[in-house]
N, C-alpha and C. Protein backbone atom coordinates (compact mmCIF):
# COMPACT_ATOMS: atom_id res chain seq x y z
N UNK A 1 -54.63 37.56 -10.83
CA UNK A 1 -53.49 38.31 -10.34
C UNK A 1 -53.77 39.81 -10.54
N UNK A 2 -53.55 40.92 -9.43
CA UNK A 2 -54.05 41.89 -9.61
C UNK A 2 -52.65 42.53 -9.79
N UNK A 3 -52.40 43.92 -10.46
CA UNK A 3 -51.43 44.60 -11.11
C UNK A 3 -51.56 45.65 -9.83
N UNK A 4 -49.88 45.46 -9.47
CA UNK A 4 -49.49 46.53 -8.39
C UNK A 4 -49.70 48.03 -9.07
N UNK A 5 -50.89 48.85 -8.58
CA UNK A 5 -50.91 49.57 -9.27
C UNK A 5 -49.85 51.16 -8.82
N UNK A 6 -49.22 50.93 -7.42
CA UNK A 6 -48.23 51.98 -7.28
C UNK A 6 -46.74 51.60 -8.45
N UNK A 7 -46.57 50.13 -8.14
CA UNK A 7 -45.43 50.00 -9.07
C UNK A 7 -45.20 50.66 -10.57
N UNK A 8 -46.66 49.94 -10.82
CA UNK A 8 -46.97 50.39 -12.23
C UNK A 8 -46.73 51.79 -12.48
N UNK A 9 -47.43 52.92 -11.82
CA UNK A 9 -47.29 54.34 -12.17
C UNK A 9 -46.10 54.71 -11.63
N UNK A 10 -44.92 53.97 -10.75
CA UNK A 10 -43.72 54.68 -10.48
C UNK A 10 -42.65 54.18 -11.74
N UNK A 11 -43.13 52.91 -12.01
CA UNK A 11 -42.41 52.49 -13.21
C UNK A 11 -42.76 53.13 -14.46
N UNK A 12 -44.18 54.05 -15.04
CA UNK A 12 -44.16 55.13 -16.16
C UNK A 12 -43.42 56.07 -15.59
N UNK A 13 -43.36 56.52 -14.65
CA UNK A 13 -42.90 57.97 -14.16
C UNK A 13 -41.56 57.87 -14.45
N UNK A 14 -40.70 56.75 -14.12
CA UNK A 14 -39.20 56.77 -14.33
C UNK A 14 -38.42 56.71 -15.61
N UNK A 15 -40.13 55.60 -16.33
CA UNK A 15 -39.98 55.60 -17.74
C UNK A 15 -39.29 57.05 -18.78
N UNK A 16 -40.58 58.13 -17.95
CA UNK A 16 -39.95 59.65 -18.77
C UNK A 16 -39.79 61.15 -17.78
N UNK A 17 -38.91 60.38 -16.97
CA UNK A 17 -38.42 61.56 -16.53
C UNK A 17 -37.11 62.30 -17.07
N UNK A 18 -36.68 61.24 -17.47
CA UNK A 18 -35.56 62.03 -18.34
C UNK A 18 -35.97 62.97 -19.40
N UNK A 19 -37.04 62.96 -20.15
CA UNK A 19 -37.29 63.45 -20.69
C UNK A 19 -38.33 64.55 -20.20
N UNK A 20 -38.71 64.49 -19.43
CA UNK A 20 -39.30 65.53 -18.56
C UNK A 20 -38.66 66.88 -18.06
N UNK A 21 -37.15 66.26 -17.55
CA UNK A 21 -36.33 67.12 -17.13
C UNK A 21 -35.75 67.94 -18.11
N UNK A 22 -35.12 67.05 -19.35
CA UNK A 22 -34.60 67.75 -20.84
C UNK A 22 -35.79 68.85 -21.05
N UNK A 23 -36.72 68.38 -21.49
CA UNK A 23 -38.36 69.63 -21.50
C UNK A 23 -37.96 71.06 -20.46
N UNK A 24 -38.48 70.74 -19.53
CA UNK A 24 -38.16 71.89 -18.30
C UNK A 24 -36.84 73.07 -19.38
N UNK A 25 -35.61 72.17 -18.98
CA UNK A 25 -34.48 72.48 -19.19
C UNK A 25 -34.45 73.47 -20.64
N UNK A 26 -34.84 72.57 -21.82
CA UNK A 26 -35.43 73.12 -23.01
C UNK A 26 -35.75 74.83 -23.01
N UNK A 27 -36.43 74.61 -21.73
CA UNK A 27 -37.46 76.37 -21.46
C UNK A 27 -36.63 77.50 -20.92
N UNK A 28 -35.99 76.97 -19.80
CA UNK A 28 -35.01 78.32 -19.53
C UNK A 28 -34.10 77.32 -18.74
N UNK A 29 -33.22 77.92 -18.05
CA UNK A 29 -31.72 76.89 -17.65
C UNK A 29 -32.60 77.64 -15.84
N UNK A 30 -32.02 75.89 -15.77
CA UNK A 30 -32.93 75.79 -14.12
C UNK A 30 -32.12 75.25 -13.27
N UNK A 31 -32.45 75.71 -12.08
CA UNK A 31 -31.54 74.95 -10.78
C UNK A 31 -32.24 73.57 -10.49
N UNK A 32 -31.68 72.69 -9.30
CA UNK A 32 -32.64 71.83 -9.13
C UNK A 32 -33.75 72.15 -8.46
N UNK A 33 -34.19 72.83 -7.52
CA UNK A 33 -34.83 73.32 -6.64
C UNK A 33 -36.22 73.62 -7.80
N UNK A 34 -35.61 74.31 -8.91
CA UNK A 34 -36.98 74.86 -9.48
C UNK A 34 -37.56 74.01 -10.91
N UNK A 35 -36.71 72.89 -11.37
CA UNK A 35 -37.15 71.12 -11.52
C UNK A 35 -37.93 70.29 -10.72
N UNK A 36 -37.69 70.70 -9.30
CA UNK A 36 -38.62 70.01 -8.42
C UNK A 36 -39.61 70.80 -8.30
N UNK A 37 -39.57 71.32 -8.17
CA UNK A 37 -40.88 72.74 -8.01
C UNK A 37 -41.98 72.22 -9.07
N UNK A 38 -41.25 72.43 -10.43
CA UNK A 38 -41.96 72.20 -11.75
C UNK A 38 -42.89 70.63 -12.18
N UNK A 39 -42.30 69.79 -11.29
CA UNK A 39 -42.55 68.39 -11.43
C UNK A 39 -43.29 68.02 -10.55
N UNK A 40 -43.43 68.82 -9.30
CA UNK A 40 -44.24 68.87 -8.27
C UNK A 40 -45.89 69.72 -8.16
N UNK A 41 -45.64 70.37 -9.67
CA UNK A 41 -46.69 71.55 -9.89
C UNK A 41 -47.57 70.60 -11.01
N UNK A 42 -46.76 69.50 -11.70
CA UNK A 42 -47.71 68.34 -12.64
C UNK A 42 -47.75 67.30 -11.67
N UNK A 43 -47.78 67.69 -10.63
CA UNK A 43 -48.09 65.96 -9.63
C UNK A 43 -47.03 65.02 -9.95
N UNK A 44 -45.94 64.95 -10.25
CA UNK A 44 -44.91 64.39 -10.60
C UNK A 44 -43.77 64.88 -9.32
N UNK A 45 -43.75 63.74 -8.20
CA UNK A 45 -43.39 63.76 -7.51
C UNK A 45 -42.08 63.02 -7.71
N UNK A 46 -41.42 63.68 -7.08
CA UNK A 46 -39.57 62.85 -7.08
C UNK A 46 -38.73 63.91 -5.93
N UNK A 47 -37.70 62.81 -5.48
CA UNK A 47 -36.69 63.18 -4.66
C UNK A 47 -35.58 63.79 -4.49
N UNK A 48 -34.95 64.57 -4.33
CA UNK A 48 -33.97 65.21 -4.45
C UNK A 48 -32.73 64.27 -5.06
N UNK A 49 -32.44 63.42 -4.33
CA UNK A 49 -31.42 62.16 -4.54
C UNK A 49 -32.18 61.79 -5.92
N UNK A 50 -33.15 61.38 -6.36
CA UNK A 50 -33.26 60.76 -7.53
C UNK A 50 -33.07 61.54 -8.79
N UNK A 51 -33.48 63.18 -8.40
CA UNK A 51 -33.14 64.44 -9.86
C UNK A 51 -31.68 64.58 -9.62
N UNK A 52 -30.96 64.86 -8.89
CA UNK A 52 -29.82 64.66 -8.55
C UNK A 52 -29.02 63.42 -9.39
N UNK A 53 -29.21 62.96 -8.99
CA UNK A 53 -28.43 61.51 -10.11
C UNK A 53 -28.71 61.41 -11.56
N UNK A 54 -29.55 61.78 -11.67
CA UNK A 54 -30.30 62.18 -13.32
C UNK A 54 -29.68 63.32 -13.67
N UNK A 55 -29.86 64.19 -13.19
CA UNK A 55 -29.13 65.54 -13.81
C UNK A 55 -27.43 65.07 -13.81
N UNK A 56 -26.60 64.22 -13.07
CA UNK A 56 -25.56 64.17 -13.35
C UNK A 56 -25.06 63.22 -14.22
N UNK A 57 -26.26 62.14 -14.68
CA UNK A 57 -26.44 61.07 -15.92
C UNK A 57 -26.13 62.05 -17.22
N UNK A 58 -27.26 63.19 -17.17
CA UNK A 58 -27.66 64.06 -18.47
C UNK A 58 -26.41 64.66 -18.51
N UNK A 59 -25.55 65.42 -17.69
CA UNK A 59 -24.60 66.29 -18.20
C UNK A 59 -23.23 64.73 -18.27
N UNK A 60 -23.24 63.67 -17.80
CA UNK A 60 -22.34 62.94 -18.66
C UNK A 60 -22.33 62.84 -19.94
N UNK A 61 -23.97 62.53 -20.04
CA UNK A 61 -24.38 62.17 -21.34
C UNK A 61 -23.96 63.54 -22.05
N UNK A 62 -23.42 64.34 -22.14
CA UNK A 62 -23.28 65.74 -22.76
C UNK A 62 -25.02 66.01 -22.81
N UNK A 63 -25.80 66.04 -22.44
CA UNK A 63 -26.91 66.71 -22.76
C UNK A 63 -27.65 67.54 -21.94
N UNK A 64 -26.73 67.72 -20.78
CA UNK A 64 -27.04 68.99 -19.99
C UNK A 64 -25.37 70.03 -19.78
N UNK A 65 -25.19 70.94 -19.60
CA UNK A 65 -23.76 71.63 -18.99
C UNK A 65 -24.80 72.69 -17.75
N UNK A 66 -23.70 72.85 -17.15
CA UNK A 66 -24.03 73.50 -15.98
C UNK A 66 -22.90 74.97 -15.78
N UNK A 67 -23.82 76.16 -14.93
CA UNK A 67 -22.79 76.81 -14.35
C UNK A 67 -23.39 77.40 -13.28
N UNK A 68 -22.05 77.58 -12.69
CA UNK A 68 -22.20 78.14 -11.23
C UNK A 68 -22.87 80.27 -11.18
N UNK A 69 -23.56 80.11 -10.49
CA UNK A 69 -24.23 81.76 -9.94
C UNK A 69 -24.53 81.79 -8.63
N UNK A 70 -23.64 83.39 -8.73
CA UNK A 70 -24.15 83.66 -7.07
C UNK A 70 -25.81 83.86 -6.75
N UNK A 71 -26.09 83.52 -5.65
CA UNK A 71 -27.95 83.97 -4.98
C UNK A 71 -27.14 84.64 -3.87
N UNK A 72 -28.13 85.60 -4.17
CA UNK A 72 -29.00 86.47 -2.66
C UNK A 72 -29.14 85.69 -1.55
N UNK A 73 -29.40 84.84 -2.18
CA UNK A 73 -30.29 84.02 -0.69
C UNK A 73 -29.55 82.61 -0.74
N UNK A 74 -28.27 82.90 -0.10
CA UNK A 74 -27.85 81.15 0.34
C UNK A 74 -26.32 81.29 -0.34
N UNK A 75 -26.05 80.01 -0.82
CA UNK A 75 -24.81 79.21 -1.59
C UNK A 75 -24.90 79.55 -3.29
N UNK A 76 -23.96 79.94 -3.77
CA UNK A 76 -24.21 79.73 -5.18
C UNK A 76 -24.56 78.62 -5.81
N UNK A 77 -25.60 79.09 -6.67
CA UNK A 77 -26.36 77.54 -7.53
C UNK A 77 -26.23 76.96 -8.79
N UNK A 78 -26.43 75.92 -9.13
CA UNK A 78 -26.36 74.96 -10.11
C UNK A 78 -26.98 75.21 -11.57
N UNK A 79 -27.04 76.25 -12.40
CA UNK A 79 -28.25 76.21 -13.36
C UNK A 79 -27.69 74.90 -14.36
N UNK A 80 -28.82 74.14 -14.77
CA UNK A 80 -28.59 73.44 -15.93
C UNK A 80 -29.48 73.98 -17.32
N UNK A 81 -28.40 73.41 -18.41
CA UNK A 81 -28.41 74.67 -19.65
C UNK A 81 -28.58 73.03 -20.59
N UNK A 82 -29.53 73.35 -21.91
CA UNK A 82 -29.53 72.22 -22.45
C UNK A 82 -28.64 72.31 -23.44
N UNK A 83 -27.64 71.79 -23.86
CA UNK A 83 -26.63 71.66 -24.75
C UNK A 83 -27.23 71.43 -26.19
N UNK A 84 -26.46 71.46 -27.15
CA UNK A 84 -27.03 71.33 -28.78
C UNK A 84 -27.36 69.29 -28.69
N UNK A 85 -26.56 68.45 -27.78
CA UNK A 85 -26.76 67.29 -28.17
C UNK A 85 -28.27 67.13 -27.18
N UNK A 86 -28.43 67.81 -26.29
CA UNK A 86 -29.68 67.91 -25.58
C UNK A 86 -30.60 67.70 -26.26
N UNK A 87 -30.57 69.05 -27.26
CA UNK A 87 -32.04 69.37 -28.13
C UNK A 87 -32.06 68.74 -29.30
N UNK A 88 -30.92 68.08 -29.65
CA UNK A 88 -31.08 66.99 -30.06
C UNK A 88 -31.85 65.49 -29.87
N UNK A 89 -31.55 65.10 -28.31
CA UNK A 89 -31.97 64.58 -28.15
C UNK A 89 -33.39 64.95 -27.54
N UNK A 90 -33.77 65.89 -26.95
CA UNK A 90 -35.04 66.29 -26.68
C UNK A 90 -35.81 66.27 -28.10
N UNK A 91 -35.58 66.28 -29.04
CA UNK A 91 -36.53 66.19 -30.45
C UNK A 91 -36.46 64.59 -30.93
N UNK A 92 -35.58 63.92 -30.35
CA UNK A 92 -36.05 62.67 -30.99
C UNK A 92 -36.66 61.73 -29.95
N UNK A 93 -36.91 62.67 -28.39
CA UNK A 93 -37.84 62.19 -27.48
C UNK A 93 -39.25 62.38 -28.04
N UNK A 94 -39.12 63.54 -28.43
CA UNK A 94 -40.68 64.48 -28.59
C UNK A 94 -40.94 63.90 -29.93
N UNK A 95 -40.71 63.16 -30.71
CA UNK A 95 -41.08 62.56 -31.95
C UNK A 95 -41.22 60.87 -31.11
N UNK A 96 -40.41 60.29 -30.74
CA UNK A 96 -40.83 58.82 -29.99
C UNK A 96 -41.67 59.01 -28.95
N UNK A 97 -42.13 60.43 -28.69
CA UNK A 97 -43.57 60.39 -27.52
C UNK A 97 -44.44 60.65 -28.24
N UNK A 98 -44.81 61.15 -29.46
CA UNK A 98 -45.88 61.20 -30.15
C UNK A 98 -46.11 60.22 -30.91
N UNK A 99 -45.05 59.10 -31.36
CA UNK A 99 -45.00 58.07 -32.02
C UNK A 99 -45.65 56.62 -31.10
N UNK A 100 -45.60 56.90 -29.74
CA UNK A 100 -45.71 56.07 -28.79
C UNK A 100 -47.28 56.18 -28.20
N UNK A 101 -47.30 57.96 -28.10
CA UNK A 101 -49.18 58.18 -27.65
C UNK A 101 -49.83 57.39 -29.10
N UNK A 102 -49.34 57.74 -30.57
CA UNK A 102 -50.24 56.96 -31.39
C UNK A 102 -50.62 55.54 -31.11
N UNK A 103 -49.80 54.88 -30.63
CA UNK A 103 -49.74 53.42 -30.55
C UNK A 103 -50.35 53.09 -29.80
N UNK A 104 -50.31 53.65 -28.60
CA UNK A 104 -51.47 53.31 -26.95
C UNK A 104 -52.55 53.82 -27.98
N UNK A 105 -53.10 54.77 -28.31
CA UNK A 105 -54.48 55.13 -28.52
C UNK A 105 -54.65 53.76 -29.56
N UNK A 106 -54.30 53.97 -30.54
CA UNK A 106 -54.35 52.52 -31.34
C UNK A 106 -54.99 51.23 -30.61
N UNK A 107 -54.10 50.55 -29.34
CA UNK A 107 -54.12 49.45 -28.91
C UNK A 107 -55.48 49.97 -28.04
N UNK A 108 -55.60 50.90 -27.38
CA UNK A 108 -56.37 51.51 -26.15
C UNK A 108 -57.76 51.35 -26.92
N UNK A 109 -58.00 52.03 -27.92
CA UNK A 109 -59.50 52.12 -28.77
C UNK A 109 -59.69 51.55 -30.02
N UNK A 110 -58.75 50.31 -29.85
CA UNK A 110 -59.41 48.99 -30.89
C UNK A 110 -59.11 49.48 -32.40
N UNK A 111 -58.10 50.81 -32.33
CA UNK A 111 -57.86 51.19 -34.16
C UNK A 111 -57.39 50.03 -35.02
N UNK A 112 -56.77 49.16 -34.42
CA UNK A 112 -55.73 48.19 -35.52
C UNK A 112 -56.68 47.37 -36.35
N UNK A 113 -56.51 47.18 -36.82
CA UNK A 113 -57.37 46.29 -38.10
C UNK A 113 -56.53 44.30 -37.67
N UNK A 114 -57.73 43.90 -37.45
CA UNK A 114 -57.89 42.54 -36.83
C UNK A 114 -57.61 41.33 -38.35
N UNK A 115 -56.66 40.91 -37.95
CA UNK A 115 -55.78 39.95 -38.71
C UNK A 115 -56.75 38.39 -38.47
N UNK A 116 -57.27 37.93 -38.83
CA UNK A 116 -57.76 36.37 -39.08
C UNK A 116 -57.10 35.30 -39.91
C-alpha cells in the first residue's frame, strides 16, 4: 500500500498552521493579505477561505483581537494583534514543537534504546 503522499503533507500543514499564524502574529499585528504573503514566502500555501476561518477560530479562542484601519489603497483593514492568552498559548506551542522535533529525530535516527 503506497502512502498518499499529497494527503500526507496537507494533513502536516493543517496539523500547524495554527500555530504558524499565532508565530507571524507574535511579530507584528498583520492583516490577512500579509499572513498569506508570509506563508506563501515558506512555500506554505493556503486559501483565503481557509486563513479566514482560522483567524476567526483564534480570535474566538481569545487568542487573536483585531482592529479596524484606514488604507490608502482600498477598504479599511483587519490587523490581527496577539492577545496575552495568545502568547500564552504560542509558548506552550513552541515548547510542544520542540518537544515533538525531539521525538521524530529520536524515532527518525534509531536514538531510543531497544527494549528485548
Amino acid at each position: 500500500m503506497n502512502i498518499n503522499m499529497d494527503n500526507a503533507k496537507a494533513q502536516m500543514r493543517k496539523g500547524i498552521l495554527e500555530y504558524c499564524i499565532l508565530s507571524i502574529v507574535s511579530r507584528y499585528d498583520a492583516y490577512a493579505s500579509e499572513i498569506i504573503a508570509e506563508l506563501k514566502n515558506a512555500q506554505m500555501i493556503v486559501v483565503e477561505g481557509t486563513l479566514y476561518s482560522l483567524l476567526t477560530r483564534l480570535k474566538n479562542q481569545g487568542l487573536l483581537s483585531y482592529r479596524w484601519e484606514e488604507s490608502t489603497q482600498g477598504p479599511p483593514r483587519k490587523y490581527y494583534t496577539l492577545t496575552d492568552s495568545g502568547q500564552s498559548a504560542l509558548q506552550q506551542l513552541d515548547d510542544s514543537w520542540t518537544e515533538l522535533i525531539a521525538q521524530i529525530e529520536k524515532i527518525r535516527y534509531g536514538q531510543l534504546n531497544r527494549q528485548l
